[in-house]
PDB file of N, CA and C in Angstrom:
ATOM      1  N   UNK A   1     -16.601 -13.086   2.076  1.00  0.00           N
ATOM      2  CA  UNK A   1     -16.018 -12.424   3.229  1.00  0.00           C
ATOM      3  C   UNK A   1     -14.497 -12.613   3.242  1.00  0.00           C
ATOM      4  N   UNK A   2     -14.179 -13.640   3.133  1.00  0.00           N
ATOM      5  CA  UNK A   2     -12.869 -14.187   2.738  1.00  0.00           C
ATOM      6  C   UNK A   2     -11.542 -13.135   2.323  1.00  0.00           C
ATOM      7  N   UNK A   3     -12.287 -13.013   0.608  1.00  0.00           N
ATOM      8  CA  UNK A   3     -11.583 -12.333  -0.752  1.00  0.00           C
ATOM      9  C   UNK A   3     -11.640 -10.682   0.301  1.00  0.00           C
ATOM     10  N   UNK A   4     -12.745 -10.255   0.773  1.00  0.00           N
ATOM     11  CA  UNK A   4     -13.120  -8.916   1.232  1.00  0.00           C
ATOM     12  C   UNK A   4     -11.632  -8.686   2.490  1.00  0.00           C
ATOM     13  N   UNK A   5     -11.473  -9.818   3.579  1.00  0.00           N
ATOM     14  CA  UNK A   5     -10.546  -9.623   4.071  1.00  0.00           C
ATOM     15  C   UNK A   5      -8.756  -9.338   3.781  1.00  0.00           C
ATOM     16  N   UNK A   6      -9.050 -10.122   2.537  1.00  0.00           N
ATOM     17  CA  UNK A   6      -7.327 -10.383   1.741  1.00  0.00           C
ATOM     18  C   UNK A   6      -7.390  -9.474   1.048  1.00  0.00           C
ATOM     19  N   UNK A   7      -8.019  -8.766   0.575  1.00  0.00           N
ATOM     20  CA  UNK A   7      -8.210  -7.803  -0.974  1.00  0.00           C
ATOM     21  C   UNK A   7      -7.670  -6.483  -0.210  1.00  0.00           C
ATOM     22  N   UNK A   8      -8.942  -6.116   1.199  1.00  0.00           N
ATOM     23  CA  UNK A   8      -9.083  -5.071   1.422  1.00  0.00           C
ATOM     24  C   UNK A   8      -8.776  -4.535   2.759  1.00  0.00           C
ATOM     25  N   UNK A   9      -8.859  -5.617   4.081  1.00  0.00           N
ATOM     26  CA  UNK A   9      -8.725  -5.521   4.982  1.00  0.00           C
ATOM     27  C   UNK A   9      -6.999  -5.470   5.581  1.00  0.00           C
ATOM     28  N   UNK A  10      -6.120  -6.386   4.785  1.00  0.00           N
ATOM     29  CA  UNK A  10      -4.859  -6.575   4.986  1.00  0.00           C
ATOM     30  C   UNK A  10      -4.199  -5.412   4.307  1.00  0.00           C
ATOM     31  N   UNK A  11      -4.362  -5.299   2.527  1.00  0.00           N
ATOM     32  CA  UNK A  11      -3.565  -4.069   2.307  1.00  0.00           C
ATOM     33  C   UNK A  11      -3.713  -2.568   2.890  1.00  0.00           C
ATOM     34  N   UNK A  12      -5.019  -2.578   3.819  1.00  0.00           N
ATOM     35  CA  UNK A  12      -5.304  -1.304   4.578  1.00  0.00           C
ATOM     36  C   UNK A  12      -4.100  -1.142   5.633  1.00  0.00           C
ATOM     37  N   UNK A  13      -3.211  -2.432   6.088  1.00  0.00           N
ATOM     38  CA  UNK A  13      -2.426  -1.974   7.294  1.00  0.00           C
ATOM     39  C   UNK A  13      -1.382  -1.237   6.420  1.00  0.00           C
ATOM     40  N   UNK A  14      -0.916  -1.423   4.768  1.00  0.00           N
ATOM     41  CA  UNK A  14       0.232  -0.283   4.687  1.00  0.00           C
ATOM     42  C   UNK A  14       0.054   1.281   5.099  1.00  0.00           C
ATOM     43  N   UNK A  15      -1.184   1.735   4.398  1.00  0.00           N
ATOM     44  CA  UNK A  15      -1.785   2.895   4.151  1.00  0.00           C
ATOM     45  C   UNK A  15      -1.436   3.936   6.041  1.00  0.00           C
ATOM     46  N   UNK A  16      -2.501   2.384   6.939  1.00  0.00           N
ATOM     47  CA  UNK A  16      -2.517   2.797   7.964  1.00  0.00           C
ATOM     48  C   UNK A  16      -0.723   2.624   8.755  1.00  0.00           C
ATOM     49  N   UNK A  17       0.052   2.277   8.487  1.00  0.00           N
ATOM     50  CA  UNK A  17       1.304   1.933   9.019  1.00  0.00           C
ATOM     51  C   UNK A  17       1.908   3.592   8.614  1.00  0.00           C
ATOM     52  N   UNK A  18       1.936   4.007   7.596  1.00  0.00           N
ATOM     53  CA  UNK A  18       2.393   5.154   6.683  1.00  0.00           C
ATOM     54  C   UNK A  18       1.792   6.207   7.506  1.00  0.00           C
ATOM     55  N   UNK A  19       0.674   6.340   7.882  1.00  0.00           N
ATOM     56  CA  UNK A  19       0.087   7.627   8.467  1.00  0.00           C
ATOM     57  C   UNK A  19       0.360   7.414   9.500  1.00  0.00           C
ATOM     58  N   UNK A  20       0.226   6.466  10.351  1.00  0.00           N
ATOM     59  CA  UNK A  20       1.013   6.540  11.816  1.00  0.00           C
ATOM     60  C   UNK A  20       2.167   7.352  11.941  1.00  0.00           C
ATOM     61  N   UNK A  21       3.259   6.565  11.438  1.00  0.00           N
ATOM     62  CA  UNK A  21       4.345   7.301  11.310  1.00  0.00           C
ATOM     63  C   UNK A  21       4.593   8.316  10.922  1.00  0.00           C
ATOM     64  N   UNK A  22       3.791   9.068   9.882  1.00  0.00           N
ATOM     65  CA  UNK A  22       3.461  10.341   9.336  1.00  0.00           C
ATOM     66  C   UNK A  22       2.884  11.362  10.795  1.00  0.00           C
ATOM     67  N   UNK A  23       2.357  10.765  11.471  1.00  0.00           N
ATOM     68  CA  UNK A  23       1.221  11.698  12.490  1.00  0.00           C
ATOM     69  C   UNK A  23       2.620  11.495  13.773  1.00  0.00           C
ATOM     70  N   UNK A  24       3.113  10.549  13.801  1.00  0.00           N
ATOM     71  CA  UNK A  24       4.261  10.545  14.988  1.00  0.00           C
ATOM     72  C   UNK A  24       5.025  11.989  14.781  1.00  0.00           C
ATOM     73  N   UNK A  25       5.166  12.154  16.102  1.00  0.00           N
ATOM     74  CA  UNK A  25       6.088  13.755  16.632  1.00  0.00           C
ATOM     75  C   UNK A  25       7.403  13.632  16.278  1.00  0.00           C
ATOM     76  N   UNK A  26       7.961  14.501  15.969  1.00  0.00           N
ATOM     77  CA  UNK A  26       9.286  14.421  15.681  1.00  0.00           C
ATOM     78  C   UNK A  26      10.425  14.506  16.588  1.00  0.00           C
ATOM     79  N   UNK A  27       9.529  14.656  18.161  1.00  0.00           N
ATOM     80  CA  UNK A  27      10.570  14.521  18.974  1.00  0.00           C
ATOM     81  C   UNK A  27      10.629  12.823  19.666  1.00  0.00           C
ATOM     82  N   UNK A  28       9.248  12.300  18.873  1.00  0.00           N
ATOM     83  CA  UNK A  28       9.196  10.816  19.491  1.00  0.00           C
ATOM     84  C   UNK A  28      10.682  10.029  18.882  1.00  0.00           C
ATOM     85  N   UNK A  29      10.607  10.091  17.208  1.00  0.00           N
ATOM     86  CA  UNK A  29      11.752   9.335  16.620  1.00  0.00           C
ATOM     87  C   UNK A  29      12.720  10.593  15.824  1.00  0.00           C
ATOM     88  N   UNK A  30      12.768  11.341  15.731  1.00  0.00           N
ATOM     89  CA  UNK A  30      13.785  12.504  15.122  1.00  0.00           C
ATOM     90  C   UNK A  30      13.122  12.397  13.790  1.00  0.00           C
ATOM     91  N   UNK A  31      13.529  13.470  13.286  1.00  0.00           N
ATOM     92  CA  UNK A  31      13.343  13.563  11.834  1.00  0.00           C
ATOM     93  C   UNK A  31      13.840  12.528  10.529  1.00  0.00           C
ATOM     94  N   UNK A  32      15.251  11.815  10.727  1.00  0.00           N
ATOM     95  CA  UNK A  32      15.837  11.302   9.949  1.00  0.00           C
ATOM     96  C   UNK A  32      15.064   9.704  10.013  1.00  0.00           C
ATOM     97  N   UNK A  33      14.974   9.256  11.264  1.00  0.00           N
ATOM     98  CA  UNK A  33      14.069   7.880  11.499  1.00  0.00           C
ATOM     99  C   UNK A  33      12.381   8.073  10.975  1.00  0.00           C
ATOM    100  N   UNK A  34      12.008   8.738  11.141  1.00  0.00           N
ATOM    101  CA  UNK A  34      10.728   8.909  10.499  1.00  0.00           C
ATOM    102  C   UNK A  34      10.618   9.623   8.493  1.00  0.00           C
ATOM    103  N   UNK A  35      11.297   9.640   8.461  1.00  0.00           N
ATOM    104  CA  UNK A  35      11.825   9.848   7.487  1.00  0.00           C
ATOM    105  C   UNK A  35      12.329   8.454   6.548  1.00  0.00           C
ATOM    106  N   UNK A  36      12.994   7.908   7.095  1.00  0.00           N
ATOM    107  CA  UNK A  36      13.618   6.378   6.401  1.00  0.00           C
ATOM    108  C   UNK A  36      12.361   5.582   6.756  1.00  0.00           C
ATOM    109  N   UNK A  37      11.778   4.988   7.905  1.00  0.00           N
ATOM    110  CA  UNK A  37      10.277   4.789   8.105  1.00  0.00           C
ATOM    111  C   UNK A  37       9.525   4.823   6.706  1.00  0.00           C
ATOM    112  N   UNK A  38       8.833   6.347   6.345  1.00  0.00           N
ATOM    113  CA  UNK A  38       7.787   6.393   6.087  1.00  0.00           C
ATOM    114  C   UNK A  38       8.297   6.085   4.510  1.00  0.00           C
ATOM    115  N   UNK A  39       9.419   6.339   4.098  1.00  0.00           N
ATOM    116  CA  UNK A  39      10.249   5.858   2.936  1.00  0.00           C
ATOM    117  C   UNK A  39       9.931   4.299   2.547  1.00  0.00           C
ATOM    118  N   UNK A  40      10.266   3.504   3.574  1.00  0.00           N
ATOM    119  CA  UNK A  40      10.674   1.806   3.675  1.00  0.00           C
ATOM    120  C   UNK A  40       8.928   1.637   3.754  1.00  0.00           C
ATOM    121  N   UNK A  41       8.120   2.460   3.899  1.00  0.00           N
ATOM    122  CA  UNK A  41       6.974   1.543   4.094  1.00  0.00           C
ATOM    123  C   UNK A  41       6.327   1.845   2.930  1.00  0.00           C
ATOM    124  N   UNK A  42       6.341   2.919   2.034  1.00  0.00           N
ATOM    125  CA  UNK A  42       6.042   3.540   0.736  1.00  0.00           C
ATOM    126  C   UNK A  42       6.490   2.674  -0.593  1.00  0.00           C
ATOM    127  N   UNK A  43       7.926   2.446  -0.213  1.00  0.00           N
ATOM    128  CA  UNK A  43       8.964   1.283  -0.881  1.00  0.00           C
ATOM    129  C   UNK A  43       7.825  -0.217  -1.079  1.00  0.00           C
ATOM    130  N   UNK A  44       7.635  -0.550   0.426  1.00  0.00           N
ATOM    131  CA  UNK A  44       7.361  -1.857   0.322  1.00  0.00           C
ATOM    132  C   UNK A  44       5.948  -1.851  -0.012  1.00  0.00           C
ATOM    133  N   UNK A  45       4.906  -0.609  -0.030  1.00  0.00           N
ATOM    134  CA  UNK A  45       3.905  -0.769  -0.692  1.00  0.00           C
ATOM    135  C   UNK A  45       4.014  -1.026  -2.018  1.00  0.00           C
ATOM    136  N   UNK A  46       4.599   0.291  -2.601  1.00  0.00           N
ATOM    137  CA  UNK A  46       4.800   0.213  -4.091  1.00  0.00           C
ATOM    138  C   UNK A  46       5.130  -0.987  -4.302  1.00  0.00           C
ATOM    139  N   UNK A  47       6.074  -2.005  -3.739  1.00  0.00           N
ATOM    140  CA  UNK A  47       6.309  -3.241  -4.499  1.00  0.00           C
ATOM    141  C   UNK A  47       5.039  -4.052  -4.173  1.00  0.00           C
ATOM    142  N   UNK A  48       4.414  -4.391  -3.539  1.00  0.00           N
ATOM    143  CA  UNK A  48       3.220  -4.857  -3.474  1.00  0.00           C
ATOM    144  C   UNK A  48       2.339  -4.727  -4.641  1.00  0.00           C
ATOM    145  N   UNK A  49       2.157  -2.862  -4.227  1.00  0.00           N
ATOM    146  CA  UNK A  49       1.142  -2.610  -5.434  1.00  0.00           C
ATOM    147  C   UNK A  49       1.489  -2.993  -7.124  1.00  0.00           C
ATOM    148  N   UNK A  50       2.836  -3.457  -7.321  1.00  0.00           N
ATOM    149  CA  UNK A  50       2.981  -3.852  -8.676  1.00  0.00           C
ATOM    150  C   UNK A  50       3.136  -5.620  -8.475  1.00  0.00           C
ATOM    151  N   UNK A  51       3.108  -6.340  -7.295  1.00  0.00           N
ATOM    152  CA  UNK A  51       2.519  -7.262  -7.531  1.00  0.00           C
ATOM    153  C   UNK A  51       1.397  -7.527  -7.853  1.00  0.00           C
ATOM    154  N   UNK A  52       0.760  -7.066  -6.601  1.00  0.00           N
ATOM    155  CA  UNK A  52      -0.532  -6.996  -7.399  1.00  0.00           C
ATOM    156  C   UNK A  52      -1.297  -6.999  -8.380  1.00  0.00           C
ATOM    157  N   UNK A  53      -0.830  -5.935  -9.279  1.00  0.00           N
ATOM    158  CA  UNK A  53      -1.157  -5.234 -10.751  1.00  0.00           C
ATOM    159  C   UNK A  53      -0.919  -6.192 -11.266  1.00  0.00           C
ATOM    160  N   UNK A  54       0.524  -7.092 -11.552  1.00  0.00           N
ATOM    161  CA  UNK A  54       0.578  -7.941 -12.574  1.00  0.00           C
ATOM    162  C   UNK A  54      -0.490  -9.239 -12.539  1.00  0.00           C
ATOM    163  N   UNK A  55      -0.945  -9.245 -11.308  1.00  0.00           N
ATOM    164  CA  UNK A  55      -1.603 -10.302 -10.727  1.00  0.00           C
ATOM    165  C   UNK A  55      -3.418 -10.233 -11.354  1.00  0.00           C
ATOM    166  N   UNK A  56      -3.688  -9.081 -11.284  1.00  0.00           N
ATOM    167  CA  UNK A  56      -4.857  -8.263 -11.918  1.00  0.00           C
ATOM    168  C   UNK A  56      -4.645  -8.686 -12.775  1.00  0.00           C
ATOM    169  N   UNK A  57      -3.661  -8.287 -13.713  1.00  0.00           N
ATOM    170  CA  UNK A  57      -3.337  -8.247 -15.496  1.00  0.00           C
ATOM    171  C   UNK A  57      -3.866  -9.696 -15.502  1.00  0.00           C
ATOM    172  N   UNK A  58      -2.715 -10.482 -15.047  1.00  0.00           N
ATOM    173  CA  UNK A  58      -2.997 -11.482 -15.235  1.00  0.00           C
ATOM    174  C   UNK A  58      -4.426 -12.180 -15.399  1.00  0.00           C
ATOM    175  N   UNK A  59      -5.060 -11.995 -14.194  1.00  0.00           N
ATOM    176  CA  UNK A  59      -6.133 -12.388 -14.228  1.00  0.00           C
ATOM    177  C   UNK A  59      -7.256 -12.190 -15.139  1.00  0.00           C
ATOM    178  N   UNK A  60      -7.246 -11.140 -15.346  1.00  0.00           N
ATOM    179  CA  UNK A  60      -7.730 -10.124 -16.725  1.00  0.00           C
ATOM    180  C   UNK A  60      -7.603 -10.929 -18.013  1.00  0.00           C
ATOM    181  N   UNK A  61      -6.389 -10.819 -18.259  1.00  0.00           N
ATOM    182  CA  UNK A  61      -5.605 -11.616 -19.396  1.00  0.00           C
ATOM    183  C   UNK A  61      -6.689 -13.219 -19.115  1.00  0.00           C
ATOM    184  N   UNK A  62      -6.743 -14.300 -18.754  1.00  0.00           N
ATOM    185  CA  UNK A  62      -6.943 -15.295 -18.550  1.00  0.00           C
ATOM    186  C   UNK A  62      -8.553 -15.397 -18.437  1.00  0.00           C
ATOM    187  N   UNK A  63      -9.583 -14.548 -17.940  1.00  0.00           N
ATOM    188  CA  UNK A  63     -11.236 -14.150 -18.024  1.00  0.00           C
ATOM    189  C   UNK A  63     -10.925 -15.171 -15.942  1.00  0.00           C
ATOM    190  N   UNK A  64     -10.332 -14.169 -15.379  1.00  0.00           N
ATOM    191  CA  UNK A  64     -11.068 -14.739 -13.763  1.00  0.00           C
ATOM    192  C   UNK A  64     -11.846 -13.377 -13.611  1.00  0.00           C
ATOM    193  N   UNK A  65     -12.861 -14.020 -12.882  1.00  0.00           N
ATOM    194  CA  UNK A  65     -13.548 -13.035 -12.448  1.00  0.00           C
ATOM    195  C   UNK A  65     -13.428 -12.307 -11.337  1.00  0.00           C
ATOM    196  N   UNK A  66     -12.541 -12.755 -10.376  1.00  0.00           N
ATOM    197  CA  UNK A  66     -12.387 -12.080  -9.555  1.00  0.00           C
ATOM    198  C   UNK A  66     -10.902 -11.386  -9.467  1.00  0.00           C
ATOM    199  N   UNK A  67     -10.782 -10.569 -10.930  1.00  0.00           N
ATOM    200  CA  UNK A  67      -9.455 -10.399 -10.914  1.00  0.00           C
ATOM    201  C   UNK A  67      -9.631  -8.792 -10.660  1.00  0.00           C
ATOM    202  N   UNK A  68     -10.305  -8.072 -10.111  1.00  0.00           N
ATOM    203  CA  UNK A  68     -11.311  -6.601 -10.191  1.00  0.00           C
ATOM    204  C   UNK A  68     -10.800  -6.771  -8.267  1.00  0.00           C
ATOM    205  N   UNK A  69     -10.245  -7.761  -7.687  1.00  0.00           N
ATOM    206  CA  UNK A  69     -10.043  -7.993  -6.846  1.00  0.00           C
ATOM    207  C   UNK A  69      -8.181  -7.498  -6.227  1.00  0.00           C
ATOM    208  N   UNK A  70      -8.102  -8.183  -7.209  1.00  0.00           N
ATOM    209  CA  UNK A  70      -6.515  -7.784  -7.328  1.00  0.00           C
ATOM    210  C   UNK A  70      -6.172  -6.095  -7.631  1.00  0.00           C
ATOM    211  N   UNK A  71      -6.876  -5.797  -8.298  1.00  0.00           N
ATOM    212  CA  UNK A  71      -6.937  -4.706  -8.748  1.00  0.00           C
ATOM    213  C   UNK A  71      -7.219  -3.342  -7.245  1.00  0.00           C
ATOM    214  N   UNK A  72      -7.997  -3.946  -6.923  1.00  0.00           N
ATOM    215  CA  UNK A  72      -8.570  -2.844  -5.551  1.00  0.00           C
ATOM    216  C   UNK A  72      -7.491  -2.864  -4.612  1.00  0.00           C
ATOM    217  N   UNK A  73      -6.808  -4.109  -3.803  1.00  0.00           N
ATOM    218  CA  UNK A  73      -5.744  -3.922  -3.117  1.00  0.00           C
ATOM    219  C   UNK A  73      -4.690  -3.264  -3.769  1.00  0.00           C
ATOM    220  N   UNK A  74      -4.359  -3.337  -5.505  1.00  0.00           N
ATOM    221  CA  UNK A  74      -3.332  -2.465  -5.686  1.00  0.00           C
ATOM    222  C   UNK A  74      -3.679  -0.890  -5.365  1.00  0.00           C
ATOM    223  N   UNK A  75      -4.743  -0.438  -5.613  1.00  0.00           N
ATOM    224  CA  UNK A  75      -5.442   1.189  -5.486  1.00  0.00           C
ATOM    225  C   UNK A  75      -5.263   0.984  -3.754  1.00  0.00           C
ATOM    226  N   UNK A  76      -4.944   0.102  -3.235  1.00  0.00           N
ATOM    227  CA  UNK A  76      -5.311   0.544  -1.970  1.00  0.00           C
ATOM    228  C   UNK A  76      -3.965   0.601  -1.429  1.00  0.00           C
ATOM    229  N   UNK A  77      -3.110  -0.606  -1.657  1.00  0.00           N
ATOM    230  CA  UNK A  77      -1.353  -0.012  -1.677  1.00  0.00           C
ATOM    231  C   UNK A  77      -0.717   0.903  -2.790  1.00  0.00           C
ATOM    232  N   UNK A  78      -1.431   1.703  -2.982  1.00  0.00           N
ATOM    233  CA  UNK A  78      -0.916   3.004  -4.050  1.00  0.00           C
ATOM    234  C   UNK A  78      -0.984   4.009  -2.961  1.00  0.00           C
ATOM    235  N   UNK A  79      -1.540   3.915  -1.933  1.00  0.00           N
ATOM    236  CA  UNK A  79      -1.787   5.036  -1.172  1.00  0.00           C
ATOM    237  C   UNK A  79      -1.287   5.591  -0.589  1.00  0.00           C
ATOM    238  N   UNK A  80       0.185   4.916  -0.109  1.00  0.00           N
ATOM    239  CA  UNK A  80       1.567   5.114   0.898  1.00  0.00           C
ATOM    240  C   UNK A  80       2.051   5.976  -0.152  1.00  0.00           C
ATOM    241  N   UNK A  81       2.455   5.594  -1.658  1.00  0.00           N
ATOM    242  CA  UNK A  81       3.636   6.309  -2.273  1.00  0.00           C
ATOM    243  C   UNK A  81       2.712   7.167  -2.804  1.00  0.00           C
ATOM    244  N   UNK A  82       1.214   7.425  -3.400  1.00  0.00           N
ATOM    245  CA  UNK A  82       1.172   8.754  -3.589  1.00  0.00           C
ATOM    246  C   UNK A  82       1.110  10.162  -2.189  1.00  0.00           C
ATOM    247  N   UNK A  83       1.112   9.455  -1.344  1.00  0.00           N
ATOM    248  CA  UNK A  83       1.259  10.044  -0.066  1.00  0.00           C
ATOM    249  C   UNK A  83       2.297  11.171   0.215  1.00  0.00           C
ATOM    250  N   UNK A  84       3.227  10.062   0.123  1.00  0.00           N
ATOM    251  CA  UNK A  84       4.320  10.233   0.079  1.00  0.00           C
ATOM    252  C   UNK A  84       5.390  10.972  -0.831  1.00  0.00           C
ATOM    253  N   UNK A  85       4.543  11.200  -1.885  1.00  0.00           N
ATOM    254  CA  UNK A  85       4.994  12.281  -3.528  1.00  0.00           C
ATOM    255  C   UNK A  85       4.186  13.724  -2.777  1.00  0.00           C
ATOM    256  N   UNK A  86       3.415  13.582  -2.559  1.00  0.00           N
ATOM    257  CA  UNK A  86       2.852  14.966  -1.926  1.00  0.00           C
ATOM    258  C   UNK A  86       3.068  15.376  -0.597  1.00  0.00           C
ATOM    259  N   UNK A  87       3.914  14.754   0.157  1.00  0.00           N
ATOM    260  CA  UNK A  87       4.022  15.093   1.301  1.00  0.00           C
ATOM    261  C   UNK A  87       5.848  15.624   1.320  1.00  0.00           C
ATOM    262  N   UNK A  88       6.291  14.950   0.019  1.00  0.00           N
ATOM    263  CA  UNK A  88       7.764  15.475  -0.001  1.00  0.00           C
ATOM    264  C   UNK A  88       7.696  16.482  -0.732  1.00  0.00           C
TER     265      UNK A  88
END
């Protein structure tokens, strides 16, 4: 339950942080603030998601087994910046 919360439950708030701000009106924060927003939160996924990854590798590299772990939170902070490639 643990690994299930850290893996999957925490990297879900980028995804969900990104669409918030995505679904916010443009007369709530203007265009240019939602804009730098959904940028800075895409940013700080992507760097995540390549922590992550190396973290996978790693684990991979070394025989952990729960390195299939690491791996899923990166697919799951990938989700802001491919978002974000199709939405620009």
């Amino acid at each position: 339950m643990k690994r299930k919360i850290y893996h999957a439950v925490i990297p879900t708030i980028m995804p969900a942080t990104f669409f918030l701000i995505a679904a916010t009106p443009v007369e709530t924060l203007g265009c240019l603030v939602r804009g730098l927003l959904a940028s800075m939160v895409a940013l700080a996924s992507g760097l995540g998601a390549l922590a992550t990854a190396s973290m996978g590798v790693r684990g991979r590299i070394r025989g952990d087994v729960y390195a299939s772990w690491w791996i899923i939170s990166t697919l799951i902070l990938t989700i802001p910046v491919v978002a974000l490639l199709i939405l620009a």
